[in-house]
PDB file of N, CA and C in Angstrom:
ATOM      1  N   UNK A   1      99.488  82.065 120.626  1.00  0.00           N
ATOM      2  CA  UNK A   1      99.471  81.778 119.197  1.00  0.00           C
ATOM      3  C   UNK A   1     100.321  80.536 118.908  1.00  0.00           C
ATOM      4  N   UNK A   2      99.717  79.709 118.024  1.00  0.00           N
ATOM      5  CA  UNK A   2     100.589  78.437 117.620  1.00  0.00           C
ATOM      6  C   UNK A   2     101.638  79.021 116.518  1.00  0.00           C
ATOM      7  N   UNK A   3     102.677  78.625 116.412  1.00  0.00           N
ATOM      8  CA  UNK A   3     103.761  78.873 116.131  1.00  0.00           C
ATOM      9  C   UNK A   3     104.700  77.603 115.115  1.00  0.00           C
ATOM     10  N   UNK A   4     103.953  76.169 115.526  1.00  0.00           N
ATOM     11  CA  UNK A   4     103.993  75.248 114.580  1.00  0.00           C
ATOM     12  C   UNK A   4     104.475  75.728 113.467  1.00  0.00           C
ATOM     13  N   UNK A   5     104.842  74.561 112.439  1.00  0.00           N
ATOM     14  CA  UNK A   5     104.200  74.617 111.219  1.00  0.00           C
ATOM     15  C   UNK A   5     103.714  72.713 110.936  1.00  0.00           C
ATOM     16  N   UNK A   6     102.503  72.707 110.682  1.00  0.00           N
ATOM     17  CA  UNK A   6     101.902  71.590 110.791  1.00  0.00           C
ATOM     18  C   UNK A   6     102.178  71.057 109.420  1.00  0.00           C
ATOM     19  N   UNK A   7     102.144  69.736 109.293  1.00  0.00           N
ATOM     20  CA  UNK A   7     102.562  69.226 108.242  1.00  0.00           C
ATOM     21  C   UNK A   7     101.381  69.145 106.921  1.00  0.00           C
ATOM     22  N   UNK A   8      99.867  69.717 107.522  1.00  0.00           N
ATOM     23  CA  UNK A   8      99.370  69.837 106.551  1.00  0.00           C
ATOM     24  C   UNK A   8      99.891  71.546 106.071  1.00  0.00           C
ATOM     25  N   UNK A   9     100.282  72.343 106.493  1.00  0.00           N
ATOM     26  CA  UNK A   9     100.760  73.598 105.786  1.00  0.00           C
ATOM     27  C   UNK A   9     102.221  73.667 105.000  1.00  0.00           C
ATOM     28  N   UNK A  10     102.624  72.124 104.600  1.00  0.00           N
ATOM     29  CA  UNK A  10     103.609  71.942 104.003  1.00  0.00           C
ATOM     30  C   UNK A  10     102.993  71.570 102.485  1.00  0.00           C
ATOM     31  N   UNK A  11     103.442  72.352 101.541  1.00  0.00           N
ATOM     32  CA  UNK A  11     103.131  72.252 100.286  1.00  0.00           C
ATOM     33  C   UNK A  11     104.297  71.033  99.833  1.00  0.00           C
ATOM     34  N   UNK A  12     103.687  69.660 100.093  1.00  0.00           N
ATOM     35  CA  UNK A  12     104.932  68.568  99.290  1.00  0.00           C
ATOM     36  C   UNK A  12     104.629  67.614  97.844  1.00  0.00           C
ATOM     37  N   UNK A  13     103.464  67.921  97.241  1.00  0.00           N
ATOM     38  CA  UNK A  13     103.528  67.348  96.444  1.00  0.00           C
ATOM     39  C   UNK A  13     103.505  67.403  95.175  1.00  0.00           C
ATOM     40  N   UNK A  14     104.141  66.996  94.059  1.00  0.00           N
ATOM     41  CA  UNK A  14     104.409  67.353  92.654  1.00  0.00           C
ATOM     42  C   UNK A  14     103.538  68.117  92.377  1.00  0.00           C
ATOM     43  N   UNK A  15     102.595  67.370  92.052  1.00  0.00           N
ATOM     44  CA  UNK A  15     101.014  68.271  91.774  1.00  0.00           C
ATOM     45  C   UNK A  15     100.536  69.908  91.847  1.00  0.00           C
ATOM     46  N   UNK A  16     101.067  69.916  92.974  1.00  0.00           N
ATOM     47  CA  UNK A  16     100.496  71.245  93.842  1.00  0.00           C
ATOM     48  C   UNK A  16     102.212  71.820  93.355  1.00  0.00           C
ATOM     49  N   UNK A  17     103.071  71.105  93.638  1.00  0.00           N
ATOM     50  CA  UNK A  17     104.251  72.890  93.058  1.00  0.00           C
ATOM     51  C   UNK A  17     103.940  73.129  91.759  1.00  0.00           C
ATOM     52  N   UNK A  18     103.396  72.038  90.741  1.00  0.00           N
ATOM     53  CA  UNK A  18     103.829  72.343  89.281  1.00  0.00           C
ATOM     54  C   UNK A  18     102.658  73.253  89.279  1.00  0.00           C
ATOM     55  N   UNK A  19     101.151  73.260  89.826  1.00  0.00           N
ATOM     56  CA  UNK A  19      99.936  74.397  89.946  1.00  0.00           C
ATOM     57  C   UNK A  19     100.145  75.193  90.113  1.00  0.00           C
ATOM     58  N   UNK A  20     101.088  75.564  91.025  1.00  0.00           N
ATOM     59  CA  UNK A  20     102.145  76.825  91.844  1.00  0.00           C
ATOM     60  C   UNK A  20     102.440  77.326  90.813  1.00  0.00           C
ATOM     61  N   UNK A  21     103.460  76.484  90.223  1.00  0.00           N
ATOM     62  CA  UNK A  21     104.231  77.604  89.099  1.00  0.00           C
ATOM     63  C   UNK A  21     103.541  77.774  88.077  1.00  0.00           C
ATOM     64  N   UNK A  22     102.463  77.025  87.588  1.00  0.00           N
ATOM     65  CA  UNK A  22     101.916  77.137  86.383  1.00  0.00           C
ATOM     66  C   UNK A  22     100.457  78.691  86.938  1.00  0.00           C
ATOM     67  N   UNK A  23      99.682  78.558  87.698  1.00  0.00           N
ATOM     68  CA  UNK A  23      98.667  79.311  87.926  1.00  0.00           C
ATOM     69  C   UNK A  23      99.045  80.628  88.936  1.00  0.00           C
ATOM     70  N   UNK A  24     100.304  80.541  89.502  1.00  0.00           N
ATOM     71  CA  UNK A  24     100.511  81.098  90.449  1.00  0.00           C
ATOM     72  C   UNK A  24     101.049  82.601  90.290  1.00  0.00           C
ATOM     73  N   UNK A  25     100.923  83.627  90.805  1.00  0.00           N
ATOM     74  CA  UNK A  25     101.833  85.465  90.820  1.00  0.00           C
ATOM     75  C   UNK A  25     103.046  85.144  91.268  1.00  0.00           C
ATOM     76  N   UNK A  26     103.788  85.745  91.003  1.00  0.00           N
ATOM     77  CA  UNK A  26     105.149  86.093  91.535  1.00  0.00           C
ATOM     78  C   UNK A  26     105.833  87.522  92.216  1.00  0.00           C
ATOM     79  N   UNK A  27     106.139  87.471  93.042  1.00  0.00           N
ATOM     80  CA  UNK A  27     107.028  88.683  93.851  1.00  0.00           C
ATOM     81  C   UNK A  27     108.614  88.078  93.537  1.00  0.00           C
ATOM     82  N   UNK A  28     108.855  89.007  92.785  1.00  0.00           N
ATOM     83  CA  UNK A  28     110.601  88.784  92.822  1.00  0.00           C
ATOM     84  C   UNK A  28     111.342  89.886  93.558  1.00  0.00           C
ATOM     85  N   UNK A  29     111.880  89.315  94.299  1.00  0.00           N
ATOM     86  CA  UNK A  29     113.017  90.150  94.907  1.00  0.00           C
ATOM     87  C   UNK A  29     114.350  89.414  94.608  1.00  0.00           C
ATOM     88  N   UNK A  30     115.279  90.695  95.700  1.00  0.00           N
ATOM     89  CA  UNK A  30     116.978  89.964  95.099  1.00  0.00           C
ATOM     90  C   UNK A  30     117.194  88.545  96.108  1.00  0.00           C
ATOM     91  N   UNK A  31     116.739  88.298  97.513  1.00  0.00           N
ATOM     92  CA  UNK A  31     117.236  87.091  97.722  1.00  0.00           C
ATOM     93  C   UNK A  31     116.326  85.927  96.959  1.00  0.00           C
ATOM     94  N   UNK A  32     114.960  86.193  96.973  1.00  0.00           N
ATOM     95  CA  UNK A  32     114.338  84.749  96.560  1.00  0.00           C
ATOM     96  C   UNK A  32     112.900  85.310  95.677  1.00  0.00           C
ATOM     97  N   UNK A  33     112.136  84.198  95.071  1.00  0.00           N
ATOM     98  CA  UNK A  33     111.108  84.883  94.467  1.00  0.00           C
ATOM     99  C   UNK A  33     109.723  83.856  95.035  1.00  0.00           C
ATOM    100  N   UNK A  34     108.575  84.826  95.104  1.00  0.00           N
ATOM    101  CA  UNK A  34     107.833  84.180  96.199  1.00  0.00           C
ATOM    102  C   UNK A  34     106.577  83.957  94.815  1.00  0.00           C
ATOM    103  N   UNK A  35     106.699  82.429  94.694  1.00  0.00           N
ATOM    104  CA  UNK A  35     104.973  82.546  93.814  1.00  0.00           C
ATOM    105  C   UNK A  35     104.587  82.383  94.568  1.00  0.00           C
ATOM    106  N   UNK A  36     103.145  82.396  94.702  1.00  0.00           N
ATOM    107  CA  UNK A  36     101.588  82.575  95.306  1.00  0.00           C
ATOM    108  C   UNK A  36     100.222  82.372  94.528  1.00  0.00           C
ATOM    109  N   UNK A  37      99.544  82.031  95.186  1.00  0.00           N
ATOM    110  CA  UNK A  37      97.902  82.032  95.196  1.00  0.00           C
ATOM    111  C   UNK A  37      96.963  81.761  96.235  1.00  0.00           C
ATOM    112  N   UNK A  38      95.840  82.195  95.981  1.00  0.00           N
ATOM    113  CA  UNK A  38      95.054  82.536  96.899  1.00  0.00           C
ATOM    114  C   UNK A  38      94.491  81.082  97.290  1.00  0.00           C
ATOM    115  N   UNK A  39      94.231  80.229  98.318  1.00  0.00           N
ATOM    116  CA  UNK A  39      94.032  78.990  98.257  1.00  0.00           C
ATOM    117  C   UNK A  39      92.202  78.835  99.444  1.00  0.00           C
ATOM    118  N   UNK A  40      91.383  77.745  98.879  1.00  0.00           N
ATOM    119  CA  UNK A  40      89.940  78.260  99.622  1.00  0.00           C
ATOM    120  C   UNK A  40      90.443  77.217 101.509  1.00  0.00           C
ATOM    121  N   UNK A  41      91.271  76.809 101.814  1.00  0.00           N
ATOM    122  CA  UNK A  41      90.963  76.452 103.036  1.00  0.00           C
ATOM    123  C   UNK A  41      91.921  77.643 104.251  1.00  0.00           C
ATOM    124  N   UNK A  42      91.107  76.682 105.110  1.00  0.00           N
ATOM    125  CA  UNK A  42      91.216  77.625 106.770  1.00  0.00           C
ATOM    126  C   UNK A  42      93.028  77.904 106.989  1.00  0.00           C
ATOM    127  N   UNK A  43      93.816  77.579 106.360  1.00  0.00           N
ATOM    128  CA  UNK A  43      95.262  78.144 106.593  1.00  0.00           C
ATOM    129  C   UNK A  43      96.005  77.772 105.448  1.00  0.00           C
ATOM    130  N   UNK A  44      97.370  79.044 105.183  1.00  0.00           N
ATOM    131  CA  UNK A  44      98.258  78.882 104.319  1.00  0.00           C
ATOM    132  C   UNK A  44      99.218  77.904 104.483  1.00  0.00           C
ATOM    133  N   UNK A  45      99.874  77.932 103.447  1.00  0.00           N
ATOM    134  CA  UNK A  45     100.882  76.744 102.655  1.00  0.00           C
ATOM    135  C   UNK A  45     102.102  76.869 102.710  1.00  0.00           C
ATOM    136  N   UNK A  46     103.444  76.113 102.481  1.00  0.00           N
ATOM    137  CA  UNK A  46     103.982  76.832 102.108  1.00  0.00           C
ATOM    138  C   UNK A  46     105.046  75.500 101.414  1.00  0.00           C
ATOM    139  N   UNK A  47     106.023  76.209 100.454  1.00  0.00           N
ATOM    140  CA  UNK A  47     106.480  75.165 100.124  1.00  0.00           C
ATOM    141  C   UNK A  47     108.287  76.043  99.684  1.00  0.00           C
ATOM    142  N   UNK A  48     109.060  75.209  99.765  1.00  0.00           N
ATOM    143  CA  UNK A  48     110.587  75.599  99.619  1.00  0.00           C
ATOM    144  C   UNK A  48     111.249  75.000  98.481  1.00  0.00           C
ATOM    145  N   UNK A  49     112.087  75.960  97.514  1.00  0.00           N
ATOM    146  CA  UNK A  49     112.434  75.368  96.702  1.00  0.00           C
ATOM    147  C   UNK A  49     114.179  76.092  96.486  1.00  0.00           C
ATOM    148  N   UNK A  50     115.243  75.388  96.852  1.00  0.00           N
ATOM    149  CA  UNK A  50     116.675  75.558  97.017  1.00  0.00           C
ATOM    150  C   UNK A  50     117.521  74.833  96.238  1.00  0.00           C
ATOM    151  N   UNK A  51     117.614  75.564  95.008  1.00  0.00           N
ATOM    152  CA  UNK A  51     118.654  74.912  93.596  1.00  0.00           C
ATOM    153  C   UNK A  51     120.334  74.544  94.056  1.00  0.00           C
ATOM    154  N   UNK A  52     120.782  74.028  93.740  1.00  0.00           N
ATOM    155  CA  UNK A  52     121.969  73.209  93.790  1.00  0.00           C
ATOM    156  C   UNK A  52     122.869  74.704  93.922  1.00  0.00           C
ATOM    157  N   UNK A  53     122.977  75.874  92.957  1.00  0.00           N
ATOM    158  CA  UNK A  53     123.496  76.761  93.002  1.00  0.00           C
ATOM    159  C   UNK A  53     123.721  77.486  94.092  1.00  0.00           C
ATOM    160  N   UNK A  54     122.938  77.199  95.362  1.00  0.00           N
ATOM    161  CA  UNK A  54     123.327  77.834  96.867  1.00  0.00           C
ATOM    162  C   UNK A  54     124.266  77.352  97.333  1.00  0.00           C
ATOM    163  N   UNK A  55     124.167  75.746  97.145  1.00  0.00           N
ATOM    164  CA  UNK A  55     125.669  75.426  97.500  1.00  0.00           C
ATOM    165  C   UNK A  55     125.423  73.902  98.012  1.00  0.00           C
ATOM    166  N   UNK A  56     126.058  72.969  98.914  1.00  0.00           N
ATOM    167  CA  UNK A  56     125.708  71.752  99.021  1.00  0.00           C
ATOM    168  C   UNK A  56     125.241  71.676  99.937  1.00  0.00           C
ATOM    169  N   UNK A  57     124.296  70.192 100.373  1.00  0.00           N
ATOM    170  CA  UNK A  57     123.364  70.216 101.219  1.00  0.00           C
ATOM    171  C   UNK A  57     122.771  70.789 102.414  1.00  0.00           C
ATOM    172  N   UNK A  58     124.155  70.641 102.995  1.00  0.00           N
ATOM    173  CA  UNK A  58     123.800  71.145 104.268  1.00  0.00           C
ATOM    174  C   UNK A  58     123.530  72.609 104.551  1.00  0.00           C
ATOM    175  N   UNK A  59     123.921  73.726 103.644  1.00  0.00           N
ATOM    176  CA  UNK A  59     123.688  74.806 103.307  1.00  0.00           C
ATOM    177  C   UNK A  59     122.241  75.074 102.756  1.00  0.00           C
ATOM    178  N   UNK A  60     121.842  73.986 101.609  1.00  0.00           N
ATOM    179  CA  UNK A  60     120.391  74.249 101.029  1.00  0.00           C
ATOM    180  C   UNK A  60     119.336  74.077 102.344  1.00  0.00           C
ATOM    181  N   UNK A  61     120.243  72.866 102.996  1.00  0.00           N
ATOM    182  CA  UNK A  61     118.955  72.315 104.024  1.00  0.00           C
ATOM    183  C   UNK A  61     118.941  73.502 105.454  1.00  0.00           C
ATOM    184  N   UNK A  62     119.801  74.308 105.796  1.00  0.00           N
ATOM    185  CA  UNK A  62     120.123  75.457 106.732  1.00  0.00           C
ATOM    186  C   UNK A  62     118.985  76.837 106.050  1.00  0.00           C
ATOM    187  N   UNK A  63     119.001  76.670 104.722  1.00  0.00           N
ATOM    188  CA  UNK A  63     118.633  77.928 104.004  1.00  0.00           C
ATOM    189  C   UNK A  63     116.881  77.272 104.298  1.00  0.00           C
ATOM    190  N   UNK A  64     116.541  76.582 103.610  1.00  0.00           N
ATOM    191  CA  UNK A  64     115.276  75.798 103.833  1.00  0.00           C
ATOM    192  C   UNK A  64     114.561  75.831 105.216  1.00  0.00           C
ATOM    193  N   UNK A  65     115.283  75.364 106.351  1.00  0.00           N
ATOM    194  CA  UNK A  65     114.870  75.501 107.647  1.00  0.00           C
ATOM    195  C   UNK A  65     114.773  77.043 107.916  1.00  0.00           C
ATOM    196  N   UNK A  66     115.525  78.181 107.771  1.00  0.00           N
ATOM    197  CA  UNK A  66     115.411  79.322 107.749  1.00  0.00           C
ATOM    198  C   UNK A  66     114.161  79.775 107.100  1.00  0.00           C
ATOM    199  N   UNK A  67     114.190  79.697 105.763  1.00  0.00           N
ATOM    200  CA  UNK A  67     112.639  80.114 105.484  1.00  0.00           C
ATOM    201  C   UNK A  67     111.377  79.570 106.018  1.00  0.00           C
ATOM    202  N   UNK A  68     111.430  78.497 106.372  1.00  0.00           N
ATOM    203  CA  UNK A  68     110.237  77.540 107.070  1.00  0.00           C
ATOM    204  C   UNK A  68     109.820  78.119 108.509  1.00  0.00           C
ATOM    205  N   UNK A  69     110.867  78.327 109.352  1.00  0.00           N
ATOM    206  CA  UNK A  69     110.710  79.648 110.096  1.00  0.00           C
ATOM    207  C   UNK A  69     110.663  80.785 110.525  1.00  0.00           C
ATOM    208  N   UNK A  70     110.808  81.388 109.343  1.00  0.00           N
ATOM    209  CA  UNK A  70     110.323  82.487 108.749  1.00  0.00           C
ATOM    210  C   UNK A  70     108.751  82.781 108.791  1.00  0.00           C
ATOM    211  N   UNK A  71     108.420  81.978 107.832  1.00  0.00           N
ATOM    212  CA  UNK A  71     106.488  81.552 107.638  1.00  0.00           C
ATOM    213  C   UNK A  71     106.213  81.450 109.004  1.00  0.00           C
ATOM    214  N   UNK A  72     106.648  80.493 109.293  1.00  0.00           N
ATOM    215  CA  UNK A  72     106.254  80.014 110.971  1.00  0.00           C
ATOM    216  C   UNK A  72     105.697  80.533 111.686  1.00  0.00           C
ATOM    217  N   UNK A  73     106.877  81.903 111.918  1.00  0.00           N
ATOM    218  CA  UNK A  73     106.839  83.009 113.146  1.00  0.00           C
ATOM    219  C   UNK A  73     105.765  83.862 112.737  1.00  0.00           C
ATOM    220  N   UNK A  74     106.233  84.146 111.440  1.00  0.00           N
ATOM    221  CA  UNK A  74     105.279  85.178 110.751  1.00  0.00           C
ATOM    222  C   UNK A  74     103.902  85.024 110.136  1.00  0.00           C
ATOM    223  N   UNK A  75     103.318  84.024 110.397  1.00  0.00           N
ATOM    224  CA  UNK A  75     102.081  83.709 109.832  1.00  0.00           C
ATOM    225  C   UNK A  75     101.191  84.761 109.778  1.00  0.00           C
ATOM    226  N   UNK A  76     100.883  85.528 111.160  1.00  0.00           N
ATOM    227  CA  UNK A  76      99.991  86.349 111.268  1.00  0.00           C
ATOM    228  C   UNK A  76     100.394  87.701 109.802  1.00  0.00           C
ATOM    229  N   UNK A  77     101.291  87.707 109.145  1.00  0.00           N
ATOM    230  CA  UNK A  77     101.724  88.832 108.539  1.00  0.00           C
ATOM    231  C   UNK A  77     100.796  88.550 106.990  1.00  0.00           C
ATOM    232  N   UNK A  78     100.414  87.378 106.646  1.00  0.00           N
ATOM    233  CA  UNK A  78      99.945  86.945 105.453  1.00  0.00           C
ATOM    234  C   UNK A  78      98.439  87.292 105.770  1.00  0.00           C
ATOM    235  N   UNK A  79      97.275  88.416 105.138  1.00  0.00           N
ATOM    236  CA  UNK A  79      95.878  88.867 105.204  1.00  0.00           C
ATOM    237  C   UNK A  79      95.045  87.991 104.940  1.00  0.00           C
ATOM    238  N   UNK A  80      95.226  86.546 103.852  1.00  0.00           N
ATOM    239  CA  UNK A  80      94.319  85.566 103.965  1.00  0.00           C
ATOM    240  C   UNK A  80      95.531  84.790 103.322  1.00  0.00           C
ATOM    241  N   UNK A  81      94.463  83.268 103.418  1.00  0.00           N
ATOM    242  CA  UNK A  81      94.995  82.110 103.659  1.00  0.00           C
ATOM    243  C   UNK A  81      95.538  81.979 101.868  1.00  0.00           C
ATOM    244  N   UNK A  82      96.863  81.462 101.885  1.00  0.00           N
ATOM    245  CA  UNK A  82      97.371  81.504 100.426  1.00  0.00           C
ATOM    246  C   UNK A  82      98.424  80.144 100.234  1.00  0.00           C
ATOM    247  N   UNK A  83      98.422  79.726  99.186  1.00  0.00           N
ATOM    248  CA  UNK A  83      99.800  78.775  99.061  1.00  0.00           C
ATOM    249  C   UNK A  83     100.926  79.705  98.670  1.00  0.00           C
ATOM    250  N   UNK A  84     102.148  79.103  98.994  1.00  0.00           N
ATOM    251  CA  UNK A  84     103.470  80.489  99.189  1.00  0.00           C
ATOM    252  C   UNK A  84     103.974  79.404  98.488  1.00  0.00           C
ATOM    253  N   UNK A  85     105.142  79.688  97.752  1.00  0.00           N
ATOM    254  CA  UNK A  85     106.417  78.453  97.061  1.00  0.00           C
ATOM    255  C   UNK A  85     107.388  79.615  97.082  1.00  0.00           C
ATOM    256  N   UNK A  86     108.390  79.835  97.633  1.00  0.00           N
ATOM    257  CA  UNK A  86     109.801  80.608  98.054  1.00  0.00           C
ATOM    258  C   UNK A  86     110.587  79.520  97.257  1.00  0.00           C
ATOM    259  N   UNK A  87     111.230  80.857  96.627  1.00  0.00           N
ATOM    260  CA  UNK A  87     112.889  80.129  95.640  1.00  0.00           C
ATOM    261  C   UNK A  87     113.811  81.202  95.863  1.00  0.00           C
ATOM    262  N   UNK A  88     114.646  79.982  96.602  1.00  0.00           N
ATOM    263  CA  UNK A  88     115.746  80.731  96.998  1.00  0.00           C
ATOM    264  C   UNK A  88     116.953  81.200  95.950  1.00  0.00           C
ATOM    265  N   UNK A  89     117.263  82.400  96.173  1.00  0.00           N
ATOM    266  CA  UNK A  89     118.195  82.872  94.961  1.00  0.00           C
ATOM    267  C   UNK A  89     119.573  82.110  95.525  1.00  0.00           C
ATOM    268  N   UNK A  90     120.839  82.006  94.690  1.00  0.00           N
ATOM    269  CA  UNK A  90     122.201  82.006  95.530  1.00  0.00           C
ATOM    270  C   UNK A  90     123.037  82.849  96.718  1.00  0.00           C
ATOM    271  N   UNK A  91     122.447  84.068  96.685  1.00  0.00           N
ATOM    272  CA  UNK A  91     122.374  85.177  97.246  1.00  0.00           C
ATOM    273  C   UNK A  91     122.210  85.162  99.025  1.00  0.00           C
ATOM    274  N   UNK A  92     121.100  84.047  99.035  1.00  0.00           N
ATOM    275  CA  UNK A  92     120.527  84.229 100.259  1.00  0.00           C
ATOM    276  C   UNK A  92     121.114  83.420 101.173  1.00  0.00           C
ATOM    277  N   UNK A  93     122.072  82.742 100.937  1.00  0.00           N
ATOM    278  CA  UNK A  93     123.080  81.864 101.998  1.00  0.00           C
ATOM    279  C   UNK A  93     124.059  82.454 103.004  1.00  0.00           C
ATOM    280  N   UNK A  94     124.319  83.663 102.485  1.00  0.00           N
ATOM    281  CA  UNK A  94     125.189  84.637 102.985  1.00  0.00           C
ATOM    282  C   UNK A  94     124.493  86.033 103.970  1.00  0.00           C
ATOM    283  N   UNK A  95     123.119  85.745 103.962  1.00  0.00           N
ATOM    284  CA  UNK A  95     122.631  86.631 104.822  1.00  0.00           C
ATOM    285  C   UNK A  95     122.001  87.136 106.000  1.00  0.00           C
ATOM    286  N   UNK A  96     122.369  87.896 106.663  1.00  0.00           N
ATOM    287  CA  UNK A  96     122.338  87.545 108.480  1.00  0.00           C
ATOM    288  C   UNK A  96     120.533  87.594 108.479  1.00  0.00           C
ATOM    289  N   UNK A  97     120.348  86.879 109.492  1.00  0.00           N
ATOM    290  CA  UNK A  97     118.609  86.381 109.759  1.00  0.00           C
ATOM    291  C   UNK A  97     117.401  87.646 109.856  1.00  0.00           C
ATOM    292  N   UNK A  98     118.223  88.776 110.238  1.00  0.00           N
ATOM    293  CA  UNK A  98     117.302  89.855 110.912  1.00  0.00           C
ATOM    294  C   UNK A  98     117.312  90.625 109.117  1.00  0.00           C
ATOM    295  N   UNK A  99     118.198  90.305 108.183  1.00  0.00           N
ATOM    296  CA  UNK A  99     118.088  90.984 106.902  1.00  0.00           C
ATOM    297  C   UNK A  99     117.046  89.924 106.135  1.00  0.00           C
ATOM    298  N   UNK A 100     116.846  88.515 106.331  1.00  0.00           N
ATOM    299  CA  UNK A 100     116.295  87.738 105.632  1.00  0.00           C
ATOM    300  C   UNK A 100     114.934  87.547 106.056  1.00  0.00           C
ATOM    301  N   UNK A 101     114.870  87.819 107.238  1.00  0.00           N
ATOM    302  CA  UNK A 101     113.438  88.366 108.083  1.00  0.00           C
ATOM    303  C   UNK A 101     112.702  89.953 107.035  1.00  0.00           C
ATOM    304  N   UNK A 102     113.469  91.047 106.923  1.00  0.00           N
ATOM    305  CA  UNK A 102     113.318  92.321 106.792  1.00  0.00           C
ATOM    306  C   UNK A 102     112.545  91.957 105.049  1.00  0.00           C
ATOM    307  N   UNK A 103     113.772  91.300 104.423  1.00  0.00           N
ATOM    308  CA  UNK A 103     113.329  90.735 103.149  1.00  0.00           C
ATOM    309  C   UNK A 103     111.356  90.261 102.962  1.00  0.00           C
ATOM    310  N   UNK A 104     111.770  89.505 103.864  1.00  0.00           N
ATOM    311  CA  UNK A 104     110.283  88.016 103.706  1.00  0.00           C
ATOM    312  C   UNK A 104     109.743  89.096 103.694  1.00  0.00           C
ATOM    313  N   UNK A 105     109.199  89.849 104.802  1.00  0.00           N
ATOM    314  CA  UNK A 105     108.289  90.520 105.663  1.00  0.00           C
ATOM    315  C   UNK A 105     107.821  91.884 104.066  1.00  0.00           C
ATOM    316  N   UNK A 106     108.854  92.141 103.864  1.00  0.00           N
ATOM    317  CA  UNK A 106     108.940  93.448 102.839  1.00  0.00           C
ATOM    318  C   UNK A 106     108.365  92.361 101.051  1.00  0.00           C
ATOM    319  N   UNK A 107     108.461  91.318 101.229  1.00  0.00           N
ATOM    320  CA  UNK A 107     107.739  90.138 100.143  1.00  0.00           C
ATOM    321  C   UNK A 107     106.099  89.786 100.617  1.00  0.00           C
ATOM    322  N   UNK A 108     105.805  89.726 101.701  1.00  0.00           N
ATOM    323  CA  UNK A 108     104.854  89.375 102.002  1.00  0.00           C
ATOM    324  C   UNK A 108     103.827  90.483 101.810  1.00  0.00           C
ATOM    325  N   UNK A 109     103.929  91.222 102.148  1.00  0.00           N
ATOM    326  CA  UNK A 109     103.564  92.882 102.311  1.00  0.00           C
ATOM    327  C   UNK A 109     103.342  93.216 100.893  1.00  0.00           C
ATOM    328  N   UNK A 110     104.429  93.360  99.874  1.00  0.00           N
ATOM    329  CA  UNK A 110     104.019  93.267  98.625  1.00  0.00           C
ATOM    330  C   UNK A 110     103.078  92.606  97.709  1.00  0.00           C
ATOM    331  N   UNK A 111     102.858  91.231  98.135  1.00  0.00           N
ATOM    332  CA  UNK A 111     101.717  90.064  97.687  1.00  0.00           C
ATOM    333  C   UNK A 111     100.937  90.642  98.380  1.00  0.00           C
ATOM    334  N   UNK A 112     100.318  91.332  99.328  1.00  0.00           N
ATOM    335  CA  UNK A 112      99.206  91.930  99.337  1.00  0.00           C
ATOM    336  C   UNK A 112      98.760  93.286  98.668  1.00  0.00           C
ATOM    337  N   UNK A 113     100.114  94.089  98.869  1.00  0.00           N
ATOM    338  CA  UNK A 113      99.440  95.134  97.522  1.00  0.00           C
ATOM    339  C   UNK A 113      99.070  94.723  96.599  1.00  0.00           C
ATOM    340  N   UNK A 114      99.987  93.928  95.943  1.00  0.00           N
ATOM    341  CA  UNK A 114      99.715  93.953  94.949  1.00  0.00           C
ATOM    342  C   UNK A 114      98.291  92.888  94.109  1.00  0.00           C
ATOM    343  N   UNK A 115      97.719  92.408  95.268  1.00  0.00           N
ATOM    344  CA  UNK A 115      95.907  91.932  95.142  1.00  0.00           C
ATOM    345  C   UNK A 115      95.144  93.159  95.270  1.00  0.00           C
ATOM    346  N   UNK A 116      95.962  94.143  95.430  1.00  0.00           N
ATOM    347  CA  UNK A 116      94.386  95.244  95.840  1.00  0.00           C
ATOM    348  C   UNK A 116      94.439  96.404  94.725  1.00  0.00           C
ATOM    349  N   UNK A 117      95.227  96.382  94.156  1.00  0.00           N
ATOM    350  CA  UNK A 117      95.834  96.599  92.405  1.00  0.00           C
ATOM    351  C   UNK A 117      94.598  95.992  91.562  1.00  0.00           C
TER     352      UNK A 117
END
């Protein structure tokens, strides 16, 4: 299994986050809140969004790389192909990997119930 994340599955442009937030569901949990939508091509998206309130750069950019491999590993866990936009709460800087894993996984899982609702 490829394990990448290819730079077309990087959600980077204005356009497409402001669609995100404007057309998009939301899963909120306590570390981060995951909008979504269902998107028509052959693989998902994903895009990161880390407010000043986590703390300074090198922390946002540690938190960022963490979720990016998150998606990464876990691709197979998402049932069809979707754009993802993760916002990281302040919360989530402080938390060991195997809890921020448990999190995603327990977010991802939810965006699919909650399509069959």
């Amino acid at each position: 299994m490829d394990q990448r994340l290819r730079p077309e599955e990087r959600i980077r442009k204005q356009s497409d986050f402001s669609f995100l937030y404007k057309q998009g569901s939301r899963y909120r949990g306590r570390y981060f809140t995951v909008v979504y939508l269902p998107n028509n091509l052959s693989y998902s998206r994903l895009g990161v969004v880390v407010s000043k309130k986590v703390g300074g750069a090198v922390e946002r950019n540690k938190v960022k790389r963490r979720l990016r491999a998150l998606f990464r590993r876990n691709k197979v866990a998402l049932k069809e192909t979707q754009d993802l936009l993760i916002i990281a709460r302040p919360d989530v800087k402080g938390l060991a990997a195997k809890d921020l894993r448990s999190y995603y996984l327990e977010a991802v899982t939810s965006l699919d119930q909650a399509k069959k609702r």
